[in-house]
C-alpha atoms as a PDB file:
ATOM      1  CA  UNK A   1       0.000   0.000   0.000  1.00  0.00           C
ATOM      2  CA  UNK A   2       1.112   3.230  -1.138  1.00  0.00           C
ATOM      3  CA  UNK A   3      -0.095   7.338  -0.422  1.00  0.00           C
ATOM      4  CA  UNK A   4      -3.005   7.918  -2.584  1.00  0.00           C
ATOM      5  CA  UNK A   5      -0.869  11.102  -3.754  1.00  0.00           C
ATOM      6  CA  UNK A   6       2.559   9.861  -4.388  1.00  0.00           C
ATOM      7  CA  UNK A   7       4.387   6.429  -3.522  1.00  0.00           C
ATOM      8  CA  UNK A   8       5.292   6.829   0.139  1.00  0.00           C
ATOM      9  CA  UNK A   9       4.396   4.543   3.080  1.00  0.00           C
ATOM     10  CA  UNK A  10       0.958   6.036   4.242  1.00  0.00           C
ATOM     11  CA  UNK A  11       0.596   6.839   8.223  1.00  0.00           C
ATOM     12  CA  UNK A  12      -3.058   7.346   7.703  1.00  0.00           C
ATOM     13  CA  UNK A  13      -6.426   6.242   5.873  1.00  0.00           C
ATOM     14  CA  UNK A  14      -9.041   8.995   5.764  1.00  0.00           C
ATOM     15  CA  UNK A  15     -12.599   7.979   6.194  1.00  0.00           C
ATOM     16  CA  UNK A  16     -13.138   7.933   2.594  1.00  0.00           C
ATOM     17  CA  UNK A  17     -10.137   5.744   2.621  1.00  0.00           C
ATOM     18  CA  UNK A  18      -7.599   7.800   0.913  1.00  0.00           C
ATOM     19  CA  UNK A  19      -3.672   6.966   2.079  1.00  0.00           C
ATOM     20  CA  UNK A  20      -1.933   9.586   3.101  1.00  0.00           C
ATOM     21  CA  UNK A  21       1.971   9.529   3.875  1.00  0.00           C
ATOM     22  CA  UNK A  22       3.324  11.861   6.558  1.00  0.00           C
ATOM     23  CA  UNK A  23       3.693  15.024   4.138  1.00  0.00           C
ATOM     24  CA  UNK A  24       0.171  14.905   2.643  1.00  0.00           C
ATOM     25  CA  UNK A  25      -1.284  13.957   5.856  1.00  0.00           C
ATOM     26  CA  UNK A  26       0.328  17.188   7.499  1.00  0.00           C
ATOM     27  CA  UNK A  27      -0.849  19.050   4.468  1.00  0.00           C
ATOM     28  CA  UNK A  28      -4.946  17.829   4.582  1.00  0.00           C
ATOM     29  CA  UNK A  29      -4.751  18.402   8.312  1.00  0.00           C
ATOM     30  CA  UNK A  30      -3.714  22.305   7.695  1.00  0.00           C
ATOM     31  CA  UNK A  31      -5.569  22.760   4.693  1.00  0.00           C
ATOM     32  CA  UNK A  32      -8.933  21.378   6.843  1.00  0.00           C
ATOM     33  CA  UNK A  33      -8.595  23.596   9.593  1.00  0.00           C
ATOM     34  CA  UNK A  34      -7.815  26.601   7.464  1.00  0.00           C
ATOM     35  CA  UNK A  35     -10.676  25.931   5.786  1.00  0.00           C
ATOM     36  CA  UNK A  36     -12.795  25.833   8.688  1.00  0.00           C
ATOM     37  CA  UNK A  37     -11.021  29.251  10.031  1.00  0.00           C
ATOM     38  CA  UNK A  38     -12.049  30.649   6.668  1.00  0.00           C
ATOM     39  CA  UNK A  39     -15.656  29.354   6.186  1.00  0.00           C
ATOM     40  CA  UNK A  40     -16.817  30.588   9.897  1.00  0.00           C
ATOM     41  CA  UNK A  41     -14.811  33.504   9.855  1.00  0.00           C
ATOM     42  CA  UNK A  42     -12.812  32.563  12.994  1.00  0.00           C
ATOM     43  CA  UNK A  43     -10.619  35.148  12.508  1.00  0.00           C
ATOM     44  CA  UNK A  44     -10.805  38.762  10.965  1.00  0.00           C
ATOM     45  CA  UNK A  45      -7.411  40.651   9.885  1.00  0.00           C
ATOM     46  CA  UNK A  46      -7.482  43.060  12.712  1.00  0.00           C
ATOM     47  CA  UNK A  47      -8.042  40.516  15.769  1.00  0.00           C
ATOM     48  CA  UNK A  48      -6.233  40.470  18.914  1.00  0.00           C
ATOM     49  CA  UNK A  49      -5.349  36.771  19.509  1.00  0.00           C
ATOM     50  CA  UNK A  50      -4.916  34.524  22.332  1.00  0.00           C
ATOM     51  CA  UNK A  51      -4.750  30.847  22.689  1.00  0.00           C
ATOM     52  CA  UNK A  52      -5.798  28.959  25.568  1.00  0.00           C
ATOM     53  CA  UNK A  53      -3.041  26.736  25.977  1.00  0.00           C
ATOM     54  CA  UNK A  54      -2.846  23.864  28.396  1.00  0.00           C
ATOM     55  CA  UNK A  55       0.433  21.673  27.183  1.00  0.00           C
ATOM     56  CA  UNK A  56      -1.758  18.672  25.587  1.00  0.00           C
ATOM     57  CA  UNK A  57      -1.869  17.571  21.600  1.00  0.00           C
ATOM     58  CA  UNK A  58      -5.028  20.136  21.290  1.00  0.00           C
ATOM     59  CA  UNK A  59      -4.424  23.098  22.702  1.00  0.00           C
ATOM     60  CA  UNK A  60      -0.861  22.664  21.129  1.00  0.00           C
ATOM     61  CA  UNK A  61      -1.688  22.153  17.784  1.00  0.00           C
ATOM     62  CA  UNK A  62      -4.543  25.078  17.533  1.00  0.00           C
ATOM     63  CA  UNK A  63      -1.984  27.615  18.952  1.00  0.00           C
ATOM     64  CA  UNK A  64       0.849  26.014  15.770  1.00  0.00           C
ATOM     65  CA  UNK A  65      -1.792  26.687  13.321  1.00  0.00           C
ATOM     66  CA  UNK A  66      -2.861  30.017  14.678  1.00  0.00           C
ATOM     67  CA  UNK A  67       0.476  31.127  14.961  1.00  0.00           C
ATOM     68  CA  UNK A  68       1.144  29.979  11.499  1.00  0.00           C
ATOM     69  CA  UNK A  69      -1.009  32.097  10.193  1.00  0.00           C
ATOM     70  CA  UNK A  70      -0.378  35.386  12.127  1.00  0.00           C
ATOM     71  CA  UNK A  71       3.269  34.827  11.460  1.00  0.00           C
ATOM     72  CA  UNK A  72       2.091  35.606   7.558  1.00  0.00           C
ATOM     73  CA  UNK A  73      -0.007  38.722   8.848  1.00  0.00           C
ATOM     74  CA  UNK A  74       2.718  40.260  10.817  1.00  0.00           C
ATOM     75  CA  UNK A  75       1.201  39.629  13.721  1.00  0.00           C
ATOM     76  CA  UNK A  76       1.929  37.850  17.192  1.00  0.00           C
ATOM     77  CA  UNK A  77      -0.624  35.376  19.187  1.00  0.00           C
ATOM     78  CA  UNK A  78       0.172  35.088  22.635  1.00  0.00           C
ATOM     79  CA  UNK A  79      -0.539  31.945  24.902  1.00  0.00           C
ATOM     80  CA  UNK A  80      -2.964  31.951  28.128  1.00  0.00           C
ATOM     81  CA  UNK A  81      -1.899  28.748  30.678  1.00  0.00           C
ATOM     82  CA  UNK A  82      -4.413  28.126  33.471  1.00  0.00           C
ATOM     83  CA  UNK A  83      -2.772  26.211  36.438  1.00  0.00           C
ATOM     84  CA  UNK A  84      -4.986  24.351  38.752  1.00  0.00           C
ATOM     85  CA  UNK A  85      -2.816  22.756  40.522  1.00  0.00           C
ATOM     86  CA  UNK A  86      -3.759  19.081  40.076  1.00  0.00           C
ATOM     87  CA  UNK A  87      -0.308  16.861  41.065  1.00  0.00           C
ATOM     88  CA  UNK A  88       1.046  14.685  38.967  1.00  0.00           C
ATOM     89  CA  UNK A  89      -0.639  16.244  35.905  1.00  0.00           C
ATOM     90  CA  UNK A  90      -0.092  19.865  35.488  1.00  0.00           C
ATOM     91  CA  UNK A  91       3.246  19.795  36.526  1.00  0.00           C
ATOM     92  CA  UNK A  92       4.082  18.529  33.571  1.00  0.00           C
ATOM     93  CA  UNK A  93       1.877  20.005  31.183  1.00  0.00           C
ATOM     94  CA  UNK A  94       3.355  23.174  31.981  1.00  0.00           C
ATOM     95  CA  UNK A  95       6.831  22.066  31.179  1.00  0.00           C
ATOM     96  CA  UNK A  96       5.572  21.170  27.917  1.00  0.00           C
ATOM     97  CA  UNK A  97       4.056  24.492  27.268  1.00  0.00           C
ATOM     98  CA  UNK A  98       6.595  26.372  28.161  1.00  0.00           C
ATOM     99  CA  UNK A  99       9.186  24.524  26.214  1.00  0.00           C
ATOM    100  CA  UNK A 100       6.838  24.493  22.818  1.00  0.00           C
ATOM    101  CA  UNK A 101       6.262  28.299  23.802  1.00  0.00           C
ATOM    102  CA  UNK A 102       9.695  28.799  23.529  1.00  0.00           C
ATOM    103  CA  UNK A 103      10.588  26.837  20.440  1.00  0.00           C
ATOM    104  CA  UNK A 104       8.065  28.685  18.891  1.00  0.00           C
ATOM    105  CA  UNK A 105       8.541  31.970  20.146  1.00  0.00           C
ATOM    106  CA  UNK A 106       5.522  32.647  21.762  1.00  0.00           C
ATOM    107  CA  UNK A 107       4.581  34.842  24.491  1.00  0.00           C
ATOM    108  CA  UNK A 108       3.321  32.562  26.934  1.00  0.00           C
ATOM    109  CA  UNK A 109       0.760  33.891  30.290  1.00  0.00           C
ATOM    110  CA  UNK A 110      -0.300  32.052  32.722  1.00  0.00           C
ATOM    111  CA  UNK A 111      -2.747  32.188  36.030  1.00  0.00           C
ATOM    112  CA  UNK A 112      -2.627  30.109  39.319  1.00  0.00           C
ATOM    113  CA  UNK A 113      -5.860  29.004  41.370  1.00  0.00           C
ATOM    114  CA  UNK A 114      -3.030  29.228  44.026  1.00  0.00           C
ATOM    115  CA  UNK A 115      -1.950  32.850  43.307  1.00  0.00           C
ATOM    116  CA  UNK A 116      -5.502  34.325  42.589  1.00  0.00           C
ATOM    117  CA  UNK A 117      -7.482  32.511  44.988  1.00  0.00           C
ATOM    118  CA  UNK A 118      -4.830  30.866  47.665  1.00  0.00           C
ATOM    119  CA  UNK A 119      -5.671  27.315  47.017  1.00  0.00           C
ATOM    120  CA  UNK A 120      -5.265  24.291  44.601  1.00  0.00           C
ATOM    121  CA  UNK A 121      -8.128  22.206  43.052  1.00  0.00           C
ATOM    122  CA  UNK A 122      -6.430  19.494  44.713  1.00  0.00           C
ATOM    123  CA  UNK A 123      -6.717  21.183  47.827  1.00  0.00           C
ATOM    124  CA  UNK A 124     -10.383  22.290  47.470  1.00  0.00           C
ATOM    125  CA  UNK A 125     -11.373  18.992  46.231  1.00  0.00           C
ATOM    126  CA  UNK A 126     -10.066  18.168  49.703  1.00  0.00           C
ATOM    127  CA  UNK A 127     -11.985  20.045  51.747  1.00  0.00           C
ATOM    128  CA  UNK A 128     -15.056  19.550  49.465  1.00  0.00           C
ATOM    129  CA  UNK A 129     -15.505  15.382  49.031  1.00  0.00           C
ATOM    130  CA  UNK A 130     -18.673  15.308  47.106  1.00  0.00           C
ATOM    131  CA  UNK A 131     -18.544  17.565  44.634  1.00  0.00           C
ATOM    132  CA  UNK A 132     -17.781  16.984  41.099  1.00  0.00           C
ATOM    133  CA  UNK A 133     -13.826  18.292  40.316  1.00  0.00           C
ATOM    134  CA  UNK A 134     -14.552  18.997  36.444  1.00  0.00           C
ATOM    135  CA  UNK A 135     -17.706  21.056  37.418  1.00  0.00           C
ATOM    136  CA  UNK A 136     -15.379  23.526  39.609  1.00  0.00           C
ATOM    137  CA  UNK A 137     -12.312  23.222  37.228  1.00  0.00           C
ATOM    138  CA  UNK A 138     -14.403  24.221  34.739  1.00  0.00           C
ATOM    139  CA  UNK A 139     -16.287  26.688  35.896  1.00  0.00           C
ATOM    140  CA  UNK A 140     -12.657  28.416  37.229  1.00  0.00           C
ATOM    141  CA  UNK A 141     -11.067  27.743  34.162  1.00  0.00           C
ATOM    142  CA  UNK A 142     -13.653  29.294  31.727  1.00  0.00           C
ATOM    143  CA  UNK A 143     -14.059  31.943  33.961  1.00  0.00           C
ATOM    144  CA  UNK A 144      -9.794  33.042  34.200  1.00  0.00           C
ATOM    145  CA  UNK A 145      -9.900  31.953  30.393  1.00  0.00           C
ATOM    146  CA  UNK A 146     -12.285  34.934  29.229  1.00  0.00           C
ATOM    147  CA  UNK A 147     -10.755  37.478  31.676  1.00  0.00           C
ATOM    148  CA  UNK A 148      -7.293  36.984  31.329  1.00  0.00           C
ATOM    149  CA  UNK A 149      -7.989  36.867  27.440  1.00  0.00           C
ATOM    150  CA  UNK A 150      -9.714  40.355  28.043  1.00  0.00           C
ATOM    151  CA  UNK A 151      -7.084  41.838  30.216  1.00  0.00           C
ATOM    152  CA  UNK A 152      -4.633  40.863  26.911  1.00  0.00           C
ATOM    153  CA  UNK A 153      -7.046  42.948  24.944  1.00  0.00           C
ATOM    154  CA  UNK A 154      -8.041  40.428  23.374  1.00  0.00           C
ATOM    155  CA  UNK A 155     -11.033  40.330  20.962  1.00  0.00           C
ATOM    156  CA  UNK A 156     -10.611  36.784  20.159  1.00  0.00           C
ATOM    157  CA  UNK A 157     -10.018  33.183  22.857  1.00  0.00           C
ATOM    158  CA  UNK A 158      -9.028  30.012  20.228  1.00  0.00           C
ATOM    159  CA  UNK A 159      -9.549  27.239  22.061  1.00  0.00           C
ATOM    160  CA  UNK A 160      -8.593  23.354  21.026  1.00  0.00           C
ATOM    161  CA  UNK A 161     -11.976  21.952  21.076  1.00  0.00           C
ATOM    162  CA  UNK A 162     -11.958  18.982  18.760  1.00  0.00           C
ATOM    163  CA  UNK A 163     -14.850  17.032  16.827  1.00  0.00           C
ATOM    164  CA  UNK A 164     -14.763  14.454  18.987  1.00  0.00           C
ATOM    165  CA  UNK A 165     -15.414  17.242  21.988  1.00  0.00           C
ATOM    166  CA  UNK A 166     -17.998  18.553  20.581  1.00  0.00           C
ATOM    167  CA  UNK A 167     -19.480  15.712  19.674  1.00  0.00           C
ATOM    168  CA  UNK A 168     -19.457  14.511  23.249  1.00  0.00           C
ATOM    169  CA  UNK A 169     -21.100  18.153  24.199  1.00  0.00           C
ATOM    170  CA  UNK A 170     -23.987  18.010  21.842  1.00  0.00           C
ATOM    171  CA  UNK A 171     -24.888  14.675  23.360  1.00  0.00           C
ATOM    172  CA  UNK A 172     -24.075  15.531  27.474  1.00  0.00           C
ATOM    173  CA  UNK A 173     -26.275  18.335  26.785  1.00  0.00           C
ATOM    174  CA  UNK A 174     -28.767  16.352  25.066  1.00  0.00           C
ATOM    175  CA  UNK A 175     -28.898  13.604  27.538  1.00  0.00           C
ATOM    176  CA  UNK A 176     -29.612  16.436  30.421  1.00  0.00           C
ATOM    177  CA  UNK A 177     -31.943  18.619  28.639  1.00  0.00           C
ATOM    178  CA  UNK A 178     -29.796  20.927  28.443  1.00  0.00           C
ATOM    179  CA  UNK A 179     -30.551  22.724  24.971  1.00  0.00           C
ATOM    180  CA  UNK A 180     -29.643  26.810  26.589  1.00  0.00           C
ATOM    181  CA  UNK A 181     -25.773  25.056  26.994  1.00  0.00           C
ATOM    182  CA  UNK A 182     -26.159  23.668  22.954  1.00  0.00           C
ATOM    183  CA  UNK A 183     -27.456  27.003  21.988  1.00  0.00           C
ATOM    184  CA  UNK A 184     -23.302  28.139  22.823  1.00  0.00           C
ATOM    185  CA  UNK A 185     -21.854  24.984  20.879  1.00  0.00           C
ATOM    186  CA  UNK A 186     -20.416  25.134  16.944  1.00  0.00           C
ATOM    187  CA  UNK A 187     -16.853  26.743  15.662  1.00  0.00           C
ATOM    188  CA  UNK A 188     -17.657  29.813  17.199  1.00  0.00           C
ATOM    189  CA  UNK A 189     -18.567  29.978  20.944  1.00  0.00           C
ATOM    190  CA  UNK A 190     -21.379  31.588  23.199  1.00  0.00           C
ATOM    191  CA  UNK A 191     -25.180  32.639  23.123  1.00  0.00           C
ATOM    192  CA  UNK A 192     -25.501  35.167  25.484  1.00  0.00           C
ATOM    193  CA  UNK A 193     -24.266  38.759  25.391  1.00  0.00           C
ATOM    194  CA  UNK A 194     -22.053  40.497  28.049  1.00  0.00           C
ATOM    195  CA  UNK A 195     -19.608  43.245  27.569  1.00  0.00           C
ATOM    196  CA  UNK A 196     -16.909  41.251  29.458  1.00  0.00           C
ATOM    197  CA  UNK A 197     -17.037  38.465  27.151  1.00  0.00           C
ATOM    198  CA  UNK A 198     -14.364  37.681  24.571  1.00  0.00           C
ATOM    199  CA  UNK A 199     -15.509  35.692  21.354  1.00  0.00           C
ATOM    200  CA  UNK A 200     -14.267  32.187  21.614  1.00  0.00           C
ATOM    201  CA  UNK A 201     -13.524  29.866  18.552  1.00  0.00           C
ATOM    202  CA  UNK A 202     -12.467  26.734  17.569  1.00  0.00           C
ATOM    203  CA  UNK A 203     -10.468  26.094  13.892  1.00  0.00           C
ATOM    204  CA  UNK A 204     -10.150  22.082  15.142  1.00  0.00           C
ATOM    205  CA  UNK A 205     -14.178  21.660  15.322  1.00  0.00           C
ATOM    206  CA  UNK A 206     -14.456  19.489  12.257  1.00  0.00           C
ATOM    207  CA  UNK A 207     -10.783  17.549  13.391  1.00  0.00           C
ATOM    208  CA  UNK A 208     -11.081  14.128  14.720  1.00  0.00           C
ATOM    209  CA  UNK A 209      -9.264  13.595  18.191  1.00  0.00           C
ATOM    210  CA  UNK A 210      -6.683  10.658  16.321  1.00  0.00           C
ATOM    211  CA  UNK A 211      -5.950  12.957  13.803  1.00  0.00           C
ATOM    212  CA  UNK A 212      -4.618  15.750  16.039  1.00  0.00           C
ATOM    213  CA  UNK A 213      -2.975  13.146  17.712  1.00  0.00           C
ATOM    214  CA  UNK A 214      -1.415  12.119  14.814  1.00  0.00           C
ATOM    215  CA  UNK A 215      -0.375  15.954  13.807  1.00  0.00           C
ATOM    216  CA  UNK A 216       1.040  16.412  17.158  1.00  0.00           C
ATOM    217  CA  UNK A 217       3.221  13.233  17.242  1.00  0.00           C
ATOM    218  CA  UNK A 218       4.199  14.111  13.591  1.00  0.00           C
ATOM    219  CA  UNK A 219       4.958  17.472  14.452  1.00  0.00           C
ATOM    220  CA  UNK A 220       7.094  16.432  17.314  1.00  0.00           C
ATOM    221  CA  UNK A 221       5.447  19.016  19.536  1.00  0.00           C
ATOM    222  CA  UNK A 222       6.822  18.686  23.473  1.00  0.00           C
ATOM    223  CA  UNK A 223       3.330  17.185  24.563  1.00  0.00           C
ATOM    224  CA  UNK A 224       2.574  13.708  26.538  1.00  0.00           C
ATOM    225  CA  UNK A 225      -0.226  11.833  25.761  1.00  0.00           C
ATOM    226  CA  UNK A 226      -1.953  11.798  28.993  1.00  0.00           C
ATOM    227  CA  UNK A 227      -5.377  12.531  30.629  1.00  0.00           C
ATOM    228  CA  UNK A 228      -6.201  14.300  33.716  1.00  0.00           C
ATOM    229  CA  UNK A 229      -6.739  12.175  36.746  1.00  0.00           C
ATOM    230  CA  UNK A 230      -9.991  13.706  37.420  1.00  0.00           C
ATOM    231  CA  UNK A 231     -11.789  12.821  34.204  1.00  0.00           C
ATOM    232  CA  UNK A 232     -11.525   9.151  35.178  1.00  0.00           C
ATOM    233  CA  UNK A 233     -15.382   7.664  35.892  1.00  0.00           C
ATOM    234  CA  UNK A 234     -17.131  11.158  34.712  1.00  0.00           C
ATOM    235  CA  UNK A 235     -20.284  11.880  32.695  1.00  0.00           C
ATOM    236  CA  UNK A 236     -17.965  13.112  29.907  1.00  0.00           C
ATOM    237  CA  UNK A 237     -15.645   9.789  29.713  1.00  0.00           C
ATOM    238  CA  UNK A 238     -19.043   7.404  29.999  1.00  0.00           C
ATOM    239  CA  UNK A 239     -20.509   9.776  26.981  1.00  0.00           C
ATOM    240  CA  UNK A 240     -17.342   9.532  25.189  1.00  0.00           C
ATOM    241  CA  UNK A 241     -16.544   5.545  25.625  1.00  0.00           C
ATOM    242  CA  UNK A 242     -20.259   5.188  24.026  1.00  0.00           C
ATOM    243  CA  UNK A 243     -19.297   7.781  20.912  1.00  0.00           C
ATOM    244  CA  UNK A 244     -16.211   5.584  20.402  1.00  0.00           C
ATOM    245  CA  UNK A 245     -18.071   2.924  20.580  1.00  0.00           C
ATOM    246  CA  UNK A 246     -20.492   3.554  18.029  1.00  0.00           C
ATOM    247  CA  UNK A 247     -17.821   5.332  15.634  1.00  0.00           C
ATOM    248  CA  UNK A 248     -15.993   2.072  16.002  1.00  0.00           C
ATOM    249  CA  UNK A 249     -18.547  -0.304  14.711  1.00  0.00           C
ATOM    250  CA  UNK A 250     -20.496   2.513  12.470  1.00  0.00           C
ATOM    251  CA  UNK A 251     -17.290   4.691  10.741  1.00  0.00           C
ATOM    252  CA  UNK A 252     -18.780   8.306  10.949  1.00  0.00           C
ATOM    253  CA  UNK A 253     -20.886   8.398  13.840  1.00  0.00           C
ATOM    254  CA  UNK A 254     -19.012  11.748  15.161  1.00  0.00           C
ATOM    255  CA  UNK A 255     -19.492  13.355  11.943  1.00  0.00           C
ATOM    256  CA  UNK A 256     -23.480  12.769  11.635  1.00  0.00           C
ATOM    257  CA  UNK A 257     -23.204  13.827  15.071  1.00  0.00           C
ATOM    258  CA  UNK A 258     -21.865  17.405  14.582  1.00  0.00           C
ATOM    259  CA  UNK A 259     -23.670  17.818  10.497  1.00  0.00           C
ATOM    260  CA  UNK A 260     -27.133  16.866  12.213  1.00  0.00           C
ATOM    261  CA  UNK A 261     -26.148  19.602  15.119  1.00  0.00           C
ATOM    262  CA  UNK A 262     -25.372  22.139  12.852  1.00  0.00           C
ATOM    263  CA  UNK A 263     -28.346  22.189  10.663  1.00  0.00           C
ATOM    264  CA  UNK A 264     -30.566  22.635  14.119  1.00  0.00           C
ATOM    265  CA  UNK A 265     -27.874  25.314  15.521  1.00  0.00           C
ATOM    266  CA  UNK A 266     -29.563  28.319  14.196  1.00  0.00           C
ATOM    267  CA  UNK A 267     -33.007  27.753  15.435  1.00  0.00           C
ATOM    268  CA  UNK A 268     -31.091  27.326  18.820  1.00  0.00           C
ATOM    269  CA  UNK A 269     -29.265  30.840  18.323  1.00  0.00           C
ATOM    270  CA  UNK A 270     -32.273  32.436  17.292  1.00  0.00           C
ATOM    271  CA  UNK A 271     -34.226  31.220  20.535  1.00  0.00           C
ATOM    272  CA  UNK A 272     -31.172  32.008  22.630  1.00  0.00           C
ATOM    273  CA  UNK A 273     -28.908  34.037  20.888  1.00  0.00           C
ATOM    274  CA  UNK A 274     -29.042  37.854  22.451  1.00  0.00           C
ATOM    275  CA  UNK A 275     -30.330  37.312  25.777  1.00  0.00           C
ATOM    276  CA  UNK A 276     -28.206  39.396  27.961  1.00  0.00           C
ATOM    277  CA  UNK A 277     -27.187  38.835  31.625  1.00  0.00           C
ATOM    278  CA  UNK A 278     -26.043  41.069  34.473  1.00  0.00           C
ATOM    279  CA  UNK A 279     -22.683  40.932  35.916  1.00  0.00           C
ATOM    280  CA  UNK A 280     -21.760  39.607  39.391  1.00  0.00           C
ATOM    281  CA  UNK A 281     -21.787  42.303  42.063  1.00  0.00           C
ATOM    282  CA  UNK A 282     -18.514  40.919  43.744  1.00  0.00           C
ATOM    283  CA  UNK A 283     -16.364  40.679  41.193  1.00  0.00           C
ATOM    284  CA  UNK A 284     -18.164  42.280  38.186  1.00  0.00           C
ATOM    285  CA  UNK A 285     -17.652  39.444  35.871  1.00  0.00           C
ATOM    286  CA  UNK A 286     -20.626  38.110  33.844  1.00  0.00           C
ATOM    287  CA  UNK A 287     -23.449  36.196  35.826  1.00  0.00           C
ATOM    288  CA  UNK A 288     -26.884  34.640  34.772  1.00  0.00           C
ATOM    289  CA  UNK A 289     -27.426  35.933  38.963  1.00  0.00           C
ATOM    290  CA  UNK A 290     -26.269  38.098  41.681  1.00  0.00           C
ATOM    291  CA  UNK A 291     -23.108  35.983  41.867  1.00  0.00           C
ATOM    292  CA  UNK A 292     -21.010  34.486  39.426  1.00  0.00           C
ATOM    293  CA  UNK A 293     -20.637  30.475  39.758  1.00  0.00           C
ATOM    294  CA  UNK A 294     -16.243  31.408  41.127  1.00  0.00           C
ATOM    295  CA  UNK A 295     -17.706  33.591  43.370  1.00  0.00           C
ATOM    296  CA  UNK A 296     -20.172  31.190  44.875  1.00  0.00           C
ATOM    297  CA  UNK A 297     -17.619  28.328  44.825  1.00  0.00           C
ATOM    298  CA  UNK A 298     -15.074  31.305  47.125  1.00  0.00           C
ATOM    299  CA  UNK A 299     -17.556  31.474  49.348  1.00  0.00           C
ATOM    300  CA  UNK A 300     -18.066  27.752  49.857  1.00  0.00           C
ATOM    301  CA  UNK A 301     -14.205  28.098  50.427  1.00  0.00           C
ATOM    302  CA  UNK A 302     -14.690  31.075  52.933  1.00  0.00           C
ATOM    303  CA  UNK A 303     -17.199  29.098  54.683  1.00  0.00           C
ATOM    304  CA  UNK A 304     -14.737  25.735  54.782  1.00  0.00           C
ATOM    305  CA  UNK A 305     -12.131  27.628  56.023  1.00  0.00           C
ATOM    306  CA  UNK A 306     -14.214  28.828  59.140  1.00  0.00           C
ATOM    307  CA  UNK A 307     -15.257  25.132  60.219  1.00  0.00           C
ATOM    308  CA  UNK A 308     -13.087  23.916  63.118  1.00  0.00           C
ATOM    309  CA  UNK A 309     -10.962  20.991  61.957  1.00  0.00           C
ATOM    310  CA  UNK A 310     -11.540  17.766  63.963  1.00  0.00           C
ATOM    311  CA  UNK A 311      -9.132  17.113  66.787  1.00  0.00           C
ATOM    312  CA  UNK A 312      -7.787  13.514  67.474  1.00  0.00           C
ATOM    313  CA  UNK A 313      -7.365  12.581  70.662  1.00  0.00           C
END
């Protein structure tokens, strides 16, 4: 067997089983996403960019291509790390950012539960046993996400949301009823209007999660191929395991997934797009009630803190 486009050893078979060898592989992977930058409009001329960058193969690859592209505009992007502390994982995540950062020559920022609010999520999870560590990580995350995006003056957040994320969203949310969180799905982010929020997009929405995998490990990017601890036994990793599942023994699954999505997303951003919401009055940021979800989870942290620890005797 032999690349459909020359007579190299292929490294991958596309869905419509066409062989690709590394160099035409790495050249349909670019040419897809820049496609999908250019057919949603992910990015105008005159935008301020900043990647959310965590050290994995996604967030990695999105902030190559991004910067790829600036680089021909004359223009920088600039990297946004969010450290929550978890041991074991981040640690080295970080390494891996930093190091790709500065092969690349990228400006890289980044924020620290620890710094900004005095504790870990390994150290809250501690004091708090029963609640769910990807609902407070991400709840933190997006939150430190759109405002240290905004303090960069940013008037764009790329994020490395794969299809096979979305995919997984669209069916979490259907599963709970939860068509208001849909409503913000698709390449480019959000539903509701606030003045503090910064436009978030996603140029890997129509890339499978093996093929940035494969990009990455082609690419030789400084990244490890490893999951956070806390995903292990979630919502997310059931819904996922069933996706792969299906895709497994019906090729294409993910992709009716996200084309049957699509064609409903506009009813769903005409019913929810627009809706404006107040701002928290502690902090100011954007909140759907008197307190942002951070601010609410600080408190439960204030309140924690207060309780007398148990003495042993």
């Amino acid at each position: 067997m032999t690349c459909s486009a020359c007579q190299k050893k292929p490294v991958y078979t596309t869905q419509s089983h066409t062989k690709l060898c590394k160099q035409h592989f790495l050249a349909y992977f670019e040419k897809k996403v820049f496609r999908t930058i250019r057919l949603h409009n992910l990015l105008q001329n005159d935008d301020i960019v900043v990647c959310a960058l965590s050290g994995g193969k996604d967030s990695t690859t999105v902030t190559y291509l991004v910067n790829m592209i600036l680089k021909q505009r004359r223009k920088k992007v600039t990297a946004l790390l969010i450290n929550e502390g978890i041991h074991g994982y981040r640690d080295s995540t970080l390494k891996d950012a930093r190091k790709f950062c500065r092969q690349q020559g990228i400006v890289l920022k980044e924020l620290s539960f620890k710094k900004l609010f005095g504790f870990t999520l390994d150290e809250f999870l501690q004091k708090h046993k029963n609640i769910n560590p990807c609902s407070v990580c991400g709840v933190i995350r997006r939150y430190l996400m759109n405002r240290g995006a905004r303090e960069l003056g940013a008037t764009v957040l790329v994020t490395g949301h794969n299809l096979d994320d979305e995919a997984q969203n669209i069916l979490m949310n259907q599963f709970k009823g939860n068509m208001q969180f849909s409503a913000k799905l698709g390449p480019v982010s959000g539903a509701l209007e606030h003045e503090k929020f910064v436009k978030k997009v996603k140029p890997l929405y129509f890339m499978p999660e093996k093929e940035v995998a494969l990009y990455a490990y082609l690419k030789q990017f400084p990244v490890e191929f490893i999951e956070c601890p806390n995903s292990h036994g979630t919502f997310r990793q059931y819904v996922g395991d069933l996706v792969n599942k299906l895709e497994q023994t019906y090729p294409g699954t993910k992709q009716s997934i996200i084309n049957s999505f699509l064609s409903i997303l506009p009813e769903l951003k005409k019913q929810y797009h627009g809706k404006k919401i107040g701002s928290c009055t502690i902090c100011g940021e954007a909140a759907a009630q008197q307190f942002c979800k951070v601010c609410e989870l600080l408190e439960q942290e204030k309140i924690a803190a207060q309780k007398p620890s148990s003495t042993k005797y």
